[in-house]
C-alpha atoms as a PDB file:
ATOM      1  CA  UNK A   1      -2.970 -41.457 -48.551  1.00  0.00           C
ATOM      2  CA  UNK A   2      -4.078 -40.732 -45.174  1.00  0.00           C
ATOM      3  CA  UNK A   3      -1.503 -39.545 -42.520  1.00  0.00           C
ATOM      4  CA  UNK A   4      -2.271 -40.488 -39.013  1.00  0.00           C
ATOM      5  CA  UNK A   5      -0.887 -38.736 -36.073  1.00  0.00           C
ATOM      6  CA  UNK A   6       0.362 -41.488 -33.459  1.00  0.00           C
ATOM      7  CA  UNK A   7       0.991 -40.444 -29.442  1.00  0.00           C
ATOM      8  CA  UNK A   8       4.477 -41.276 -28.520  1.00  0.00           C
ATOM      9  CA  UNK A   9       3.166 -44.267 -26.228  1.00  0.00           C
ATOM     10  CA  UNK A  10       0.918 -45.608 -29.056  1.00  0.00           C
ATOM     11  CA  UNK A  11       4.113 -45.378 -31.893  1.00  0.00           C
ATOM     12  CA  UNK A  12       6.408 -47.103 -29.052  1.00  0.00           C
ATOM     13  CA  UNK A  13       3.150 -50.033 -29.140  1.00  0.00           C
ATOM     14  CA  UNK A  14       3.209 -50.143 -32.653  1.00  0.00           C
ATOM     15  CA  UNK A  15       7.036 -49.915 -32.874  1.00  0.00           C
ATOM     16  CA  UNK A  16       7.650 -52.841 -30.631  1.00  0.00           C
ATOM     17  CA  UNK A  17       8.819 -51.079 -27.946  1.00  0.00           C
ATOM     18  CA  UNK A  18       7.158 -51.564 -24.556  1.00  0.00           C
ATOM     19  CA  UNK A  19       8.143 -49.821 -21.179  1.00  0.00           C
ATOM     20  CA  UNK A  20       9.524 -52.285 -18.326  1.00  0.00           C
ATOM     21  CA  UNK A  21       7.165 -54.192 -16.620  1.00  0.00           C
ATOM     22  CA  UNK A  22       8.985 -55.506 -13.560  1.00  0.00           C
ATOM     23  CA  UNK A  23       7.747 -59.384 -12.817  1.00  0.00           C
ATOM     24  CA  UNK A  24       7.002 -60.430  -9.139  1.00  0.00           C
ATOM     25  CA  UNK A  25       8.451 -63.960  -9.349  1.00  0.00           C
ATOM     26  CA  UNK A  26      11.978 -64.233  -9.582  1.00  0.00           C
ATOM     27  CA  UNK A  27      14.682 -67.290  -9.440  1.00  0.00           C
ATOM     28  CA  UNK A  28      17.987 -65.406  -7.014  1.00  0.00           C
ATOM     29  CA  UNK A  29      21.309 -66.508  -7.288  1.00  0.00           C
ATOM     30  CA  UNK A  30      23.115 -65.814  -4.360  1.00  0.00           C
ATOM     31  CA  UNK A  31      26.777 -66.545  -5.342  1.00  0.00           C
ATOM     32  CA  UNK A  32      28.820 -69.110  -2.603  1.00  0.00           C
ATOM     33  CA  UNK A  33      31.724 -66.822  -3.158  1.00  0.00           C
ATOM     34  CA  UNK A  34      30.144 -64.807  -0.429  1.00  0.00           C
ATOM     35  CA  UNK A  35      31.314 -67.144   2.079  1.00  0.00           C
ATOM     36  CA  UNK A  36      30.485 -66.113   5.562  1.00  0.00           C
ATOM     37  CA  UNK A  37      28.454 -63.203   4.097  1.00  0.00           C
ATOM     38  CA  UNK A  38      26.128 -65.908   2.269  1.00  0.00           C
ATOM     39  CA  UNK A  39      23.351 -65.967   4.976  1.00  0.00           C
ATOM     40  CA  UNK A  40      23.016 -62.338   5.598  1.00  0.00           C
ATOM     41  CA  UNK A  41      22.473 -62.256   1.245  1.00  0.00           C
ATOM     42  CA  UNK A  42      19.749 -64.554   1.868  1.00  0.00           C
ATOM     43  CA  UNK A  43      18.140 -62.910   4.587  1.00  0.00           C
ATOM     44  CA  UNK A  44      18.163 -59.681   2.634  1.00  0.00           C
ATOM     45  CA  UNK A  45      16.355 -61.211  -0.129  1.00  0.00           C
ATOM     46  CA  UNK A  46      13.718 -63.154   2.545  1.00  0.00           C
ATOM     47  CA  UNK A  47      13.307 -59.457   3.639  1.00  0.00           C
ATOM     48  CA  UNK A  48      12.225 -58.050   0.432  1.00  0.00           C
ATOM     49  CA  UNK A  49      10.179 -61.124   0.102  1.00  0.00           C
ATOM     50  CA  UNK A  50       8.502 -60.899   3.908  1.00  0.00           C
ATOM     51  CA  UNK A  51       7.879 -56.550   2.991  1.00  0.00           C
ATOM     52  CA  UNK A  52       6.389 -56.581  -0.379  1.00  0.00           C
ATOM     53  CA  UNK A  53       2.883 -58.739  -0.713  1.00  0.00           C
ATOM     54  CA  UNK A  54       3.001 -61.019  -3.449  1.00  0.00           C
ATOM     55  CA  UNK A  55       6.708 -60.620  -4.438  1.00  0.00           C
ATOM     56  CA  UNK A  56       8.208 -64.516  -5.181  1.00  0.00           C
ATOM     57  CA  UNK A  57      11.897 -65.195  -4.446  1.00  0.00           C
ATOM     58  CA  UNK A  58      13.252 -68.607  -5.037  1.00  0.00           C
ATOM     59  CA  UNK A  59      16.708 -68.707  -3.580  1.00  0.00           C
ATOM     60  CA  UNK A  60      19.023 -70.911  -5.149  1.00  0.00           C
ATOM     61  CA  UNK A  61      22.984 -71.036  -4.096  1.00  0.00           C
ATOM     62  CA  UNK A  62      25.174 -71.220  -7.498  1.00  0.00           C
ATOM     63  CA  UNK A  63      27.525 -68.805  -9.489  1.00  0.00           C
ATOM     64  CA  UNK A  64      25.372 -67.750 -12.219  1.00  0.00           C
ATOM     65  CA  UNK A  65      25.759 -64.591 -14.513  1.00  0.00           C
ATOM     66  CA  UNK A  66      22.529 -63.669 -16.750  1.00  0.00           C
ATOM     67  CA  UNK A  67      22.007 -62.674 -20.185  1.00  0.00           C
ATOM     68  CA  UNK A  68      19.319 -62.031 -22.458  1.00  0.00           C
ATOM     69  CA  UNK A  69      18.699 -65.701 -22.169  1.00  0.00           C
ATOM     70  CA  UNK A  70      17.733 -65.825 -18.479  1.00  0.00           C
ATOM     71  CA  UNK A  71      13.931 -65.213 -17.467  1.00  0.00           C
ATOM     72  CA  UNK A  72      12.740 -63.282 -14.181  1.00  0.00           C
ATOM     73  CA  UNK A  73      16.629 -64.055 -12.930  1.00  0.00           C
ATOM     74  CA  UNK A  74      18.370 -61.660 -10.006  1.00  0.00           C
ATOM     75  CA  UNK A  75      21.998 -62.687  -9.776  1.00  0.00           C
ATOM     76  CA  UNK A  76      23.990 -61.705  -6.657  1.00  0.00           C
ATOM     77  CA  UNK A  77      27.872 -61.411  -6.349  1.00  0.00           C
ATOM     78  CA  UNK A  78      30.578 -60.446  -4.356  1.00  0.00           C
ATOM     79  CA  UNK A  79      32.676 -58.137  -5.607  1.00  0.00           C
ATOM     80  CA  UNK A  80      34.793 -54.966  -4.572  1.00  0.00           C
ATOM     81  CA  UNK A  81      34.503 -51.232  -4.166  1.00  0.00           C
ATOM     82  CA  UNK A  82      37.712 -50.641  -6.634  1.00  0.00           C
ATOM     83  CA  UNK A  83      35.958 -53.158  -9.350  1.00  0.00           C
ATOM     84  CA  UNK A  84      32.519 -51.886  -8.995  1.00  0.00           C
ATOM     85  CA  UNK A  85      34.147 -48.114  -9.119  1.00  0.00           C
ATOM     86  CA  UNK A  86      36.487 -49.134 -12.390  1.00  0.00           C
ATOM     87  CA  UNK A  87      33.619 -50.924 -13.861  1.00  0.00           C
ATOM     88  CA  UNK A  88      31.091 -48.290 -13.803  1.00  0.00           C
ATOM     89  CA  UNK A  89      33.672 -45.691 -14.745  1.00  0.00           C
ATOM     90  CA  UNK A  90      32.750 -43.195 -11.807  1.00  0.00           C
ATOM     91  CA  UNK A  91      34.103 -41.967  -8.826  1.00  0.00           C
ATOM     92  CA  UNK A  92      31.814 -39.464  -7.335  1.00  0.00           C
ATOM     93  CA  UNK A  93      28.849 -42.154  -6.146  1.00  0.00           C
ATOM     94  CA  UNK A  94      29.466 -44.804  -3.174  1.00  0.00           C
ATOM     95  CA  UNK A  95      31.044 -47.605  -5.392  1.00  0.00           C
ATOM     96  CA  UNK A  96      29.520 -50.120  -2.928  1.00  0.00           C
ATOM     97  CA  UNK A  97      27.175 -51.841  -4.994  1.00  0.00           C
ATOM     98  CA  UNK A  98      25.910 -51.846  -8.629  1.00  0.00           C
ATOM     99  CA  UNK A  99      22.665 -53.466 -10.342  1.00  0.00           C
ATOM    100  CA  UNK A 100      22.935 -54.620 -14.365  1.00  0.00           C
ATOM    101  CA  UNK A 101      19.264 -55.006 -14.975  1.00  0.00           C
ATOM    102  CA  UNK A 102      17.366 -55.645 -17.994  1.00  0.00           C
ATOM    103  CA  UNK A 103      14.361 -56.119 -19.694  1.00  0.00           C
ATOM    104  CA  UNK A 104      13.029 -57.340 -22.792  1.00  0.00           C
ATOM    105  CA  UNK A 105       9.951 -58.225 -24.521  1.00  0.00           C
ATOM    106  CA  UNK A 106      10.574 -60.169 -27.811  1.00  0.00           C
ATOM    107  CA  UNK A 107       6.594 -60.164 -28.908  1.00  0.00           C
ATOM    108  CA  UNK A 108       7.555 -64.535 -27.702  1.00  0.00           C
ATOM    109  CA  UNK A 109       7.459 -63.239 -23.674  1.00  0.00           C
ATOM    110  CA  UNK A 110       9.362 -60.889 -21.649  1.00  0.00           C
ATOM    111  CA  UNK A 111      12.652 -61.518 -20.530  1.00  0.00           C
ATOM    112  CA  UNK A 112      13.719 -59.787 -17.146  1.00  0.00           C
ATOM    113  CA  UNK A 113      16.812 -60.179 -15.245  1.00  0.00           C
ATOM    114  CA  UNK A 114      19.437 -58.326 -13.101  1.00  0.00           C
ATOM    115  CA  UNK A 115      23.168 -59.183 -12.307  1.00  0.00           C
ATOM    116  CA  UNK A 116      23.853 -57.264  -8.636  1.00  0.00           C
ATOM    117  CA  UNK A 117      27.629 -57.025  -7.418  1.00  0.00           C
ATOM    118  CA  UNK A 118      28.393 -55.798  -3.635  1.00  0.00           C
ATOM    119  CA  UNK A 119      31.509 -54.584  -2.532  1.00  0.00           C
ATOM    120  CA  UNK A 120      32.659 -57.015   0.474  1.00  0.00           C
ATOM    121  CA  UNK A 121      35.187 -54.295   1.811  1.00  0.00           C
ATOM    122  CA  UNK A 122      32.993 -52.155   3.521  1.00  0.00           C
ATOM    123  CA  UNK A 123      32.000 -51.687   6.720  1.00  0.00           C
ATOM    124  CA  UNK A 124      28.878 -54.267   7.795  1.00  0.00           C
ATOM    125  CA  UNK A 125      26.359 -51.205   8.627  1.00  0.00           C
ATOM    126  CA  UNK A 126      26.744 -50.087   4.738  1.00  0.00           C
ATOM    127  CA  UNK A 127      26.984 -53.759   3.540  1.00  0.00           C
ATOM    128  CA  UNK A 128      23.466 -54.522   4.698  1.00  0.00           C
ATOM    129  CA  UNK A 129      21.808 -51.187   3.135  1.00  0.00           C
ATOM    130  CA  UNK A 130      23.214 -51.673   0.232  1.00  0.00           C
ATOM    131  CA  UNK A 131      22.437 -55.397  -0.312  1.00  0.00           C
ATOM    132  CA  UNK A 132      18.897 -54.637   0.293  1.00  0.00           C
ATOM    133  CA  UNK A 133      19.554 -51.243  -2.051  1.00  0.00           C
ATOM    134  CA  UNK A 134      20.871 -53.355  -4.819  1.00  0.00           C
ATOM    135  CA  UNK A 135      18.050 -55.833  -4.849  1.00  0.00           C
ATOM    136  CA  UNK A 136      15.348 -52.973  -4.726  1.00  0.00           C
ATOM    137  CA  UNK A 137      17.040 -51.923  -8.076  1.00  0.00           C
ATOM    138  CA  UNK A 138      17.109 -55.784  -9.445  1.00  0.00           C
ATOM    139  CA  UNK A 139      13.066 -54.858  -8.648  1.00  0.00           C
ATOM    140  CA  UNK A 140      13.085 -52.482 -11.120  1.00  0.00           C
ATOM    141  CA  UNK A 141      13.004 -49.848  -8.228  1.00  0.00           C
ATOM    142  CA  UNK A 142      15.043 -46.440  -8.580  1.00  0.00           C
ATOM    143  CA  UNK A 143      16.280 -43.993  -6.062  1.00  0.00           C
ATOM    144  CA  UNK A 144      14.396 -42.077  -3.913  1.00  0.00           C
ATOM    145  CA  UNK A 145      14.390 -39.505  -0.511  1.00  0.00           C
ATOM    146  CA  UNK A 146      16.479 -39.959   2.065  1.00  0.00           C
ATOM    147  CA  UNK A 147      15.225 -42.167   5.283  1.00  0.00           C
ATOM    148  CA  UNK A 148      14.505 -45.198   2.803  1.00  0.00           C
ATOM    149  CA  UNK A 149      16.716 -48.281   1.190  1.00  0.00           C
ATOM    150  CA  UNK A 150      16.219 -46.966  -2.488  1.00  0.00           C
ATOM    151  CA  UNK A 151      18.303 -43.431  -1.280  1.00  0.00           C
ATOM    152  CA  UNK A 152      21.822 -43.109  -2.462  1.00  0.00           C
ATOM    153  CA  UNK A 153      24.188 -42.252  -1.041  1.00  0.00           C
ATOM    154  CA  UNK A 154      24.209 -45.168   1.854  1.00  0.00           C
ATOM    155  CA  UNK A 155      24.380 -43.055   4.131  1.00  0.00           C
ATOM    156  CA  UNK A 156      20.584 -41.796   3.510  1.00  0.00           C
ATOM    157  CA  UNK A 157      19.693 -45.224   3.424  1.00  0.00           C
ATOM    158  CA  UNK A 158      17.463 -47.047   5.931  1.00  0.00           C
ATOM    159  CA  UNK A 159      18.662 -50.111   6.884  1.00  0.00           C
ATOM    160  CA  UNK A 160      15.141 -51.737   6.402  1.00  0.00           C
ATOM    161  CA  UNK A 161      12.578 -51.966   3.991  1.00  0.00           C
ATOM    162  CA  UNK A 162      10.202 -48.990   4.486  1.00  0.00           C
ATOM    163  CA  UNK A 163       6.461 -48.435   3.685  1.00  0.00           C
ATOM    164  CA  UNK A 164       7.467 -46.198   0.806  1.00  0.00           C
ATOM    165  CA  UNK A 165       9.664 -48.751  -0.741  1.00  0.00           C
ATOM    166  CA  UNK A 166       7.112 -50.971  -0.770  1.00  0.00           C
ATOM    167  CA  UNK A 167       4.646 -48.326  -2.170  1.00  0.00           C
ATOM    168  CA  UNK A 168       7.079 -48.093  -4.791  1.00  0.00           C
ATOM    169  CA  UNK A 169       7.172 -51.557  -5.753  1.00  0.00           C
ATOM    170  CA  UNK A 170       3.710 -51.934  -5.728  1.00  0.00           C
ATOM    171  CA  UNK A 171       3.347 -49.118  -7.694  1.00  0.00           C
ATOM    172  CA  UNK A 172       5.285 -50.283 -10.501  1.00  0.00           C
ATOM    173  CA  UNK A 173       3.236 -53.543 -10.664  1.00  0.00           C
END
């Protein structure tokens, strides 16, 4: 019997188990429980759309949550800082906005989606940053340096899509 040594990507290959690989078409649900908020959702996702070449967002208006049944999916919801802060079971970040995202591949396709919440009781400076923060991570996209949306804490955050969070979209595609 012949014993062959495997790298750790190649047993992950041969295991099943792929890394992410973040789509660029996605179906957004921006939930109507956002009420007056609703259009400035919408122009947050148009924004990611308008920065980051070939990124598809087809927004839809409807109350949907995802599972594993749900395809290249970002879900959007109102929420609070007190339930986002219970509900991630930490107090020490800004509990302004939260991303559930996930990814599978099932050797049928790939199954990507993301279920965003954003705290409605914050002031509307933060509430823009960290819509357009919370999308970024329903991109796959994780934090970075200070003067861009992916920092955290919010107030790092730019309060527009920079060259480097585009870079680091691109990059991941």
């Amino acid at each position: 019997m012949k014993l062959v040594h495997l790298g750790l990507a190649a047993l992950a290959a041969a295991c099943g188990n792929f890394p992410d690989r973040p789509g660029s078409s996605f179906d957004v649900y921006v939930d109507p429980a956002f009420g007056p908020q609703l259009g400035d959702v919408v122009a947050a996702v148009d924004a990611w759309q308008s920065a980051a070449p070939g990124l598809v967002m087809r927004v839809q208006i409807a109350a949907l949550v995802c599972d594993s049944s749900c395809t290249h999916t970002i879900t959007i919801h109102p929420s609070t800082t007190a339930a986002i802060a219970a509900a991630n079971h930490v107090a020490s970040f800004d509990p302004f906005g939260s991303c559930d995202r996930e990814w599978h591949d099932d050797h049928n396709g790939e199954r990507e989606y993301a279920n965003i919440s954003v705290a409605s009781d914050i002031s509307p400076d933060d509430w823009h940053k960290v819509v357009l923060h919370e999308i970024g991570h329903g991109l796959a996209l994780q934090h970075t340096g200070s003067g861009t949306v992916m920092c955290s804490p919010t107030d790092c955050g730019a309060s527009s899509i920079t060259p480097a969070d585009v870079a680091q979209y691109q990059g991941l595609r």
